[in-house]
Protein backbone atom coordinates (compact mmCIF):
# COMPACT_ATOMS: atom_id res chain seq x y z
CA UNK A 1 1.89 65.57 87.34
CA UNK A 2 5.55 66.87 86.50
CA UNK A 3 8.70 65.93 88.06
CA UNK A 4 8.48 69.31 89.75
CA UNK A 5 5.82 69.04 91.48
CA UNK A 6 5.52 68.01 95.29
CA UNK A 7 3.97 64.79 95.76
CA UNK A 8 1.51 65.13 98.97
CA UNK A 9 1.13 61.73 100.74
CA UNK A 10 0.05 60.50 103.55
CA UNK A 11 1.29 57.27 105.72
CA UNK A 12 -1.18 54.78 107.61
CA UNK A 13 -0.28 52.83 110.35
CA UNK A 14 -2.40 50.09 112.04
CA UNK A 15 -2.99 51.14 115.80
CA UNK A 16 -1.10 49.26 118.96
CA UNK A 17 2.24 49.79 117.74
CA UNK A 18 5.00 49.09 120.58
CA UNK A 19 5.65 52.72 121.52
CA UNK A 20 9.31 52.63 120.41
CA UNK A 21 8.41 51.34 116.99
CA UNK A 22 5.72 53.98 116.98
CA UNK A 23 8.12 57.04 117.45
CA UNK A 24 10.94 56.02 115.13
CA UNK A 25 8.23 55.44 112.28
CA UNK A 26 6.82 59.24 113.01
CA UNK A 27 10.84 60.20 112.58
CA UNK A 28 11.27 57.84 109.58
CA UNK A 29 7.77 59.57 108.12
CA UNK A 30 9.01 62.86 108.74
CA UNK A 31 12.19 62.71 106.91
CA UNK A 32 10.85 61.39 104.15
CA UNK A 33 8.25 63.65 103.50
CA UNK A 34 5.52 62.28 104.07
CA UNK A 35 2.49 65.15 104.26
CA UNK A 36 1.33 63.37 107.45
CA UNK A 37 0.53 59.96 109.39
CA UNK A 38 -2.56 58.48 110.23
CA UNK A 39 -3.58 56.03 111.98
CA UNK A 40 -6.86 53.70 112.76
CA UNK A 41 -8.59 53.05 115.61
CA UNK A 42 -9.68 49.45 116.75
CA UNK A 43 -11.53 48.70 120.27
CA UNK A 44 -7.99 46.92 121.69
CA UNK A 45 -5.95 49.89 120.46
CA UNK A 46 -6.67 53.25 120.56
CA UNK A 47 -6.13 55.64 117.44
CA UNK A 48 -5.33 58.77 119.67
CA UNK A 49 -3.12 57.34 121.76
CA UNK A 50 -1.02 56.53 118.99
CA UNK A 51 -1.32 59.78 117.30
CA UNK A 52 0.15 61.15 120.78
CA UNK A 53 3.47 58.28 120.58
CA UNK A 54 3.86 60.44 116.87
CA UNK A 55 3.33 63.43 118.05
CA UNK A 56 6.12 62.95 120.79
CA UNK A 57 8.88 62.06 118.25
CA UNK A 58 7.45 64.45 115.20
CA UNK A 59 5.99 67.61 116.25
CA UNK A 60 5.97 69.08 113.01
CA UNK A 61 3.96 66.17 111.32
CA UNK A 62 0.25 66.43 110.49
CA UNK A 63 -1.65 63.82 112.41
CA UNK A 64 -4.94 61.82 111.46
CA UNK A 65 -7.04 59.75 113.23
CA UNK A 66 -9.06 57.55 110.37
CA UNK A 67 -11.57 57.01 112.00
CA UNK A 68 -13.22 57.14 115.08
CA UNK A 69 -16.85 55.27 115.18
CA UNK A 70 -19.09 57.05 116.58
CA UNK A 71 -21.29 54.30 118.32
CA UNK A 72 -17.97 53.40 119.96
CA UNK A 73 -16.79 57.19 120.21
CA UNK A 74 -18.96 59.92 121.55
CA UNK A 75 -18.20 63.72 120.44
CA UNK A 76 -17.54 64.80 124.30
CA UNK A 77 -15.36 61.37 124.89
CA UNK A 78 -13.49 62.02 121.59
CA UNK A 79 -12.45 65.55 122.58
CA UNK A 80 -12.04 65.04 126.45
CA UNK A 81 -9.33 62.53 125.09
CA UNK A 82 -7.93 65.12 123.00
CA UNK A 83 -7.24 67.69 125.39
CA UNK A 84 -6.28 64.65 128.07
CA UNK A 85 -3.55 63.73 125.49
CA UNK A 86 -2.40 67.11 124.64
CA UNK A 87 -2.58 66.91 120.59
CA UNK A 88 -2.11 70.29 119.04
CA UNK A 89 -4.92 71.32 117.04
CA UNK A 90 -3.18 73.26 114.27
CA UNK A 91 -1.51 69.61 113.25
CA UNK A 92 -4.59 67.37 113.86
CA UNK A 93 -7.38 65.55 111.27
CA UNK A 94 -9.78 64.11 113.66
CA UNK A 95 -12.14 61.35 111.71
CA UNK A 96 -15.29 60.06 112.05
CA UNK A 97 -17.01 57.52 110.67
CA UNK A 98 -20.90 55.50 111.35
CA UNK A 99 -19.21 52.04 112.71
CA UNK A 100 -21.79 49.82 112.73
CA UNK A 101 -24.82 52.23 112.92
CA UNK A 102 -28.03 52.06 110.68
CA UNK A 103 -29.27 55.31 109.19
CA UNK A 104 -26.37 56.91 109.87
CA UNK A 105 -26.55 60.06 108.11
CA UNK A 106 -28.20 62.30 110.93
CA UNK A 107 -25.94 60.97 113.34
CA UNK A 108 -22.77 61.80 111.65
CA UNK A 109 -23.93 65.18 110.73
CA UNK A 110 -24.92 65.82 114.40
CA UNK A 111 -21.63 64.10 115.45
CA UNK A 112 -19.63 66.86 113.56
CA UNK A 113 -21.61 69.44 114.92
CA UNK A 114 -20.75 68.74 118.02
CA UNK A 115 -17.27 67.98 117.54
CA UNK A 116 -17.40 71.70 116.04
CA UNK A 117 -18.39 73.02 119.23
CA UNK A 118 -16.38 70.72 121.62
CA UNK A 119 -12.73 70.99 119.67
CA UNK A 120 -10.69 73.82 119.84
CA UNK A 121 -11.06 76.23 116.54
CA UNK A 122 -8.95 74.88 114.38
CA UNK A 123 -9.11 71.39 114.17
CA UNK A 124 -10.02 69.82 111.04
CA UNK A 125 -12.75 67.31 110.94
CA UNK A 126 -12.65 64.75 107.99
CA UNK A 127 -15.92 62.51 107.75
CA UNK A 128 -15.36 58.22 106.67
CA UNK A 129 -17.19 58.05 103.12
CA UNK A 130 -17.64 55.27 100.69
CA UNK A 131 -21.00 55.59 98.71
CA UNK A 132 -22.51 58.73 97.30
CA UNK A 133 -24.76 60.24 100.12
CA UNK A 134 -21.91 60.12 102.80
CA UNK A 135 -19.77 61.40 100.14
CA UNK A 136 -21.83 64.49 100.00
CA UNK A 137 -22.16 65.34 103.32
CA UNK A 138 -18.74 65.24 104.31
CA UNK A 139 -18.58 67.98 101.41
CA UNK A 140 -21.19 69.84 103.08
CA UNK A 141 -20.01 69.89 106.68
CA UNK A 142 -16.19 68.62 107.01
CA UNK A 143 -13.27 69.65 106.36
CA UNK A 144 -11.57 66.42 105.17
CA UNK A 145 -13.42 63.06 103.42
CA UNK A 146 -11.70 60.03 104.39
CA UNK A 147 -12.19 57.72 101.09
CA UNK A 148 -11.69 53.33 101.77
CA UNK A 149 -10.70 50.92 99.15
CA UNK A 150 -11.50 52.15 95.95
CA UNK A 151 -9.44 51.78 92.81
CA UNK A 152 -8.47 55.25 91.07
CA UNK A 153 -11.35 55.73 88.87
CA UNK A 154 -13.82 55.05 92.08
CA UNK A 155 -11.66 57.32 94.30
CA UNK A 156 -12.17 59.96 91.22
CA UNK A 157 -16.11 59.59 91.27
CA UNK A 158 -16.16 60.03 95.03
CA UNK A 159 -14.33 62.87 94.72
CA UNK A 160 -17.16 64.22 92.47
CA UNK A 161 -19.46 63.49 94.68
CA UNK A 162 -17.27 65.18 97.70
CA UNK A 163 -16.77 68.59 95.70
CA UNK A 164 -20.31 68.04 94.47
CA UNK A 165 -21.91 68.66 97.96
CA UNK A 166 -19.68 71.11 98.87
CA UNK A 167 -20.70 72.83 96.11
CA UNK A 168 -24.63 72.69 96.90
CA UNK A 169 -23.54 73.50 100.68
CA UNK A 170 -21.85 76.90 99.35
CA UNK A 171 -18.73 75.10 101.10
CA UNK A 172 -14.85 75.36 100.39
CA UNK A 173 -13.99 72.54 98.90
CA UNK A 174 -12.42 69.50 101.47
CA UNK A 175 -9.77 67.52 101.51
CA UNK A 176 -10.20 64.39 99.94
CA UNK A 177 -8.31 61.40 101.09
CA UNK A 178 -7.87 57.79 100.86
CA UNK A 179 -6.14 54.74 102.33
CA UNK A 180 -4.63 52.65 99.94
CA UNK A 181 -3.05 49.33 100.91
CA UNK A 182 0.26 48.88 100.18
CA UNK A 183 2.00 45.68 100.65
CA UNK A 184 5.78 45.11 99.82
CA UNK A 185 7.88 42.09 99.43
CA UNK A 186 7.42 38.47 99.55
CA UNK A 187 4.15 37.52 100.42
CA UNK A 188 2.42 40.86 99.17
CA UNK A 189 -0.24 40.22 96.93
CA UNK A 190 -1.49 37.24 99.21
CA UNK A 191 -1.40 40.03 102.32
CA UNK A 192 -3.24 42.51 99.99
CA UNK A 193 -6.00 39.58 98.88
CA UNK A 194 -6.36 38.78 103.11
CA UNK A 195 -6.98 41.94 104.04
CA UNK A 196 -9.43 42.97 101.61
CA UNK A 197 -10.86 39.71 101.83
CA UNK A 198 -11.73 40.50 105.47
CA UNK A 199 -13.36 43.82 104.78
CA UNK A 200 -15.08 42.49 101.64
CA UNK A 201 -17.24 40.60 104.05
CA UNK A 202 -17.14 43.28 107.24
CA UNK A 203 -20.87 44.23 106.91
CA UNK A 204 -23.69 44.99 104.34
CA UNK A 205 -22.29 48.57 103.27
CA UNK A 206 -18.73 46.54 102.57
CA UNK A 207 -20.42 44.10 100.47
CA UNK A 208 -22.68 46.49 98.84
CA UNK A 209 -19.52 48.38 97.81
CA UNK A 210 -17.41 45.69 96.67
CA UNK A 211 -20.18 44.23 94.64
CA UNK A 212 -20.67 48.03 93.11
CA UNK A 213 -17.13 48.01 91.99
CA UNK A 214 -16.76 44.79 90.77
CA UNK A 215 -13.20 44.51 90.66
CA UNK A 216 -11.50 41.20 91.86
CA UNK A 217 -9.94 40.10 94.93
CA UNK A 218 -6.49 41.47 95.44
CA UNK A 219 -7.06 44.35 93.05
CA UNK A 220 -7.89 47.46 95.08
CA UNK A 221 -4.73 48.39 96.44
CA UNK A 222 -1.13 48.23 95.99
CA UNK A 223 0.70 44.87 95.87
CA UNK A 224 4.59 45.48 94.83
CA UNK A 225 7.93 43.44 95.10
CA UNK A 226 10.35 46.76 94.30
CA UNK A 227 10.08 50.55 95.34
CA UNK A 228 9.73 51.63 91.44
CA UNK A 229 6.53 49.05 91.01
CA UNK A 230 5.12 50.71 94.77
CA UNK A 231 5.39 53.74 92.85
CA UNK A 232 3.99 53.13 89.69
CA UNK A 233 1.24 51.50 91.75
CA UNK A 234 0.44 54.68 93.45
CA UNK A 235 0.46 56.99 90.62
CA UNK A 236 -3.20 56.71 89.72
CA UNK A 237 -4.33 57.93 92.91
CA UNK A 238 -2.24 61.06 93.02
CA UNK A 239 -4.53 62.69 89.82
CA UNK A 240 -7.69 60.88 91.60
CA UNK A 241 -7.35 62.55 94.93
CA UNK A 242 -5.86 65.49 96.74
CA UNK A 243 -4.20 63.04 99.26
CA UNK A 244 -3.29 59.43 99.02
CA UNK A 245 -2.66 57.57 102.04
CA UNK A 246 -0.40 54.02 102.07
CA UNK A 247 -2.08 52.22 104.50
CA UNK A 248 1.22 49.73 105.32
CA UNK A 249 0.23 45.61 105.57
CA UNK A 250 3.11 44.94 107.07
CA UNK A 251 4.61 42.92 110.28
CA UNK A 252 4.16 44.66 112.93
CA UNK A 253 8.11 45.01 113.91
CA UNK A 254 10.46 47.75 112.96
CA UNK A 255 12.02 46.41 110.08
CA UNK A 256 9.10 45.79 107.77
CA UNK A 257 7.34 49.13 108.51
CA UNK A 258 10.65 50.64 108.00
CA UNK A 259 11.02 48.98 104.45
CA UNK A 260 7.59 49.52 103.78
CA UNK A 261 7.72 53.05 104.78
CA UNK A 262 10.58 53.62 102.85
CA UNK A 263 9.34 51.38 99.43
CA UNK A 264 6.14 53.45 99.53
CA UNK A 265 7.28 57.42 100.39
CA UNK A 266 6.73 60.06 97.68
């Protein structure tokens, strides 16, 4: 990539932000550039509702929800919440993902098909994918893939896999995105190591994908002390992918998310 060429990125917040800190970070995003700003969704804190607290202070940002589960999420629940919150469609990536479900291929397909004819035309649906069958299918039948913790050359296979079923599906091509944990500062690589720690061990697919990668703890993400080494950090995963999201581990107050924010934009 040249020097003249825009750098698309995304920004991912942890849901349950105070609403205050919410809407300065959506201004802070904005006028840095970011592409847009995501944000997770976690049974004490919903992902929606904190898409709406950015969409109050940023109008003009692109919003994504990554992701919703759907055995905690049902497609008519998911877009009565939607319209309740009053998200504009023409700015919104609304993601889905299994949760804890087994066999969850049919379900997710017929999850998107009904989010297809529940959501207003227009909205983009990106499907959660880590191994190669999901992969696929969210080439087939969304319009964004939502990668997880993958180092660049994994993120690049997926991507394969993504255009790859697309391709059989006689389907544009997605978007293909991925989180990747950034953590700043003192303390970083020990953040980085406890939260991928944590999801090493989530549930079988985790572990399965881990042990598939091989790579050690601490590795699969982005653990900096200056802006230039975030950077640097990052760089792999702009050729790998069409958008790169820093997912912040950060406190959860204004200041670090700010610095974070900041130490991470493109």
């Amino acid at each position: 990539m040249n020097a003249s060429t825009p750098i698309r990125q995304g920004l991912g917040i942890t849901a349950g932000l105070d609403v205050g800190v919410a809407r300065d970070l959506a201004v802070l995003a904005e006028s840095l550039g970011y592409h847009s700003l995501w944000s997770n969704d976690e049974p004490t804190a919903a992902g929606l509702e904190m898409l709406a607290q950015f969409a109050v202070a940023a109008p003009r940002l692109e919003l994504g929800v990554g992701v919703l589960p759907i055995d905690r999420h049902q497609p008519a629940v998911i877009a009565a919440e939607i319209a309740r919150l009053g998200l504009n469609p023409a700015k919104l990536w609304v993601g889905v993902g299994s949760g804890q479900l087994h066999a969850p291929i049919d379900l997710v397909r017929r999850a998107v098909a009904e989010l297809r004819e529940l959501l207003p035309e227009g909205t983009r649906i990106v499907v959660a994918a880590m191994r190669p069958r999901m992969c696929r299918l969210g080439g087939a039948i969304a319009d964004g893939v939502l990668l997880n913790w993958m180092l660049p050359a994994q993120a690049a296979a997926a991507r394969r896999w993504v255009l790859a079923g697309a391709d059989e599906a006689e389907q544009s091509a997605p978007l293909v995105a991925s989180y990747v944990r950034v953590a700043v500062g003192t303390g970083s690589q020990q953040r980085l190591r406890e939260e991928e720690g944590r999801y090493r061990g989530i549930n079988e697919a985790h572990r399965r994908h881990f042990e598939a990668m091989n790579a050690p703890l601490g590795s699969v993400g982005v653990a900096a002390s200056t802006r230039s080494q975030v950077l640097e950090g990052l760089a792999p995963y702009q050729s790998a992918l069409d958008l790169p999201i820093a997912r912040l581990l950060a406190e959860r107050n204004a200041t670090s998310l700010r610095s974070a924010a900041i130490a991470a934009a493109p």
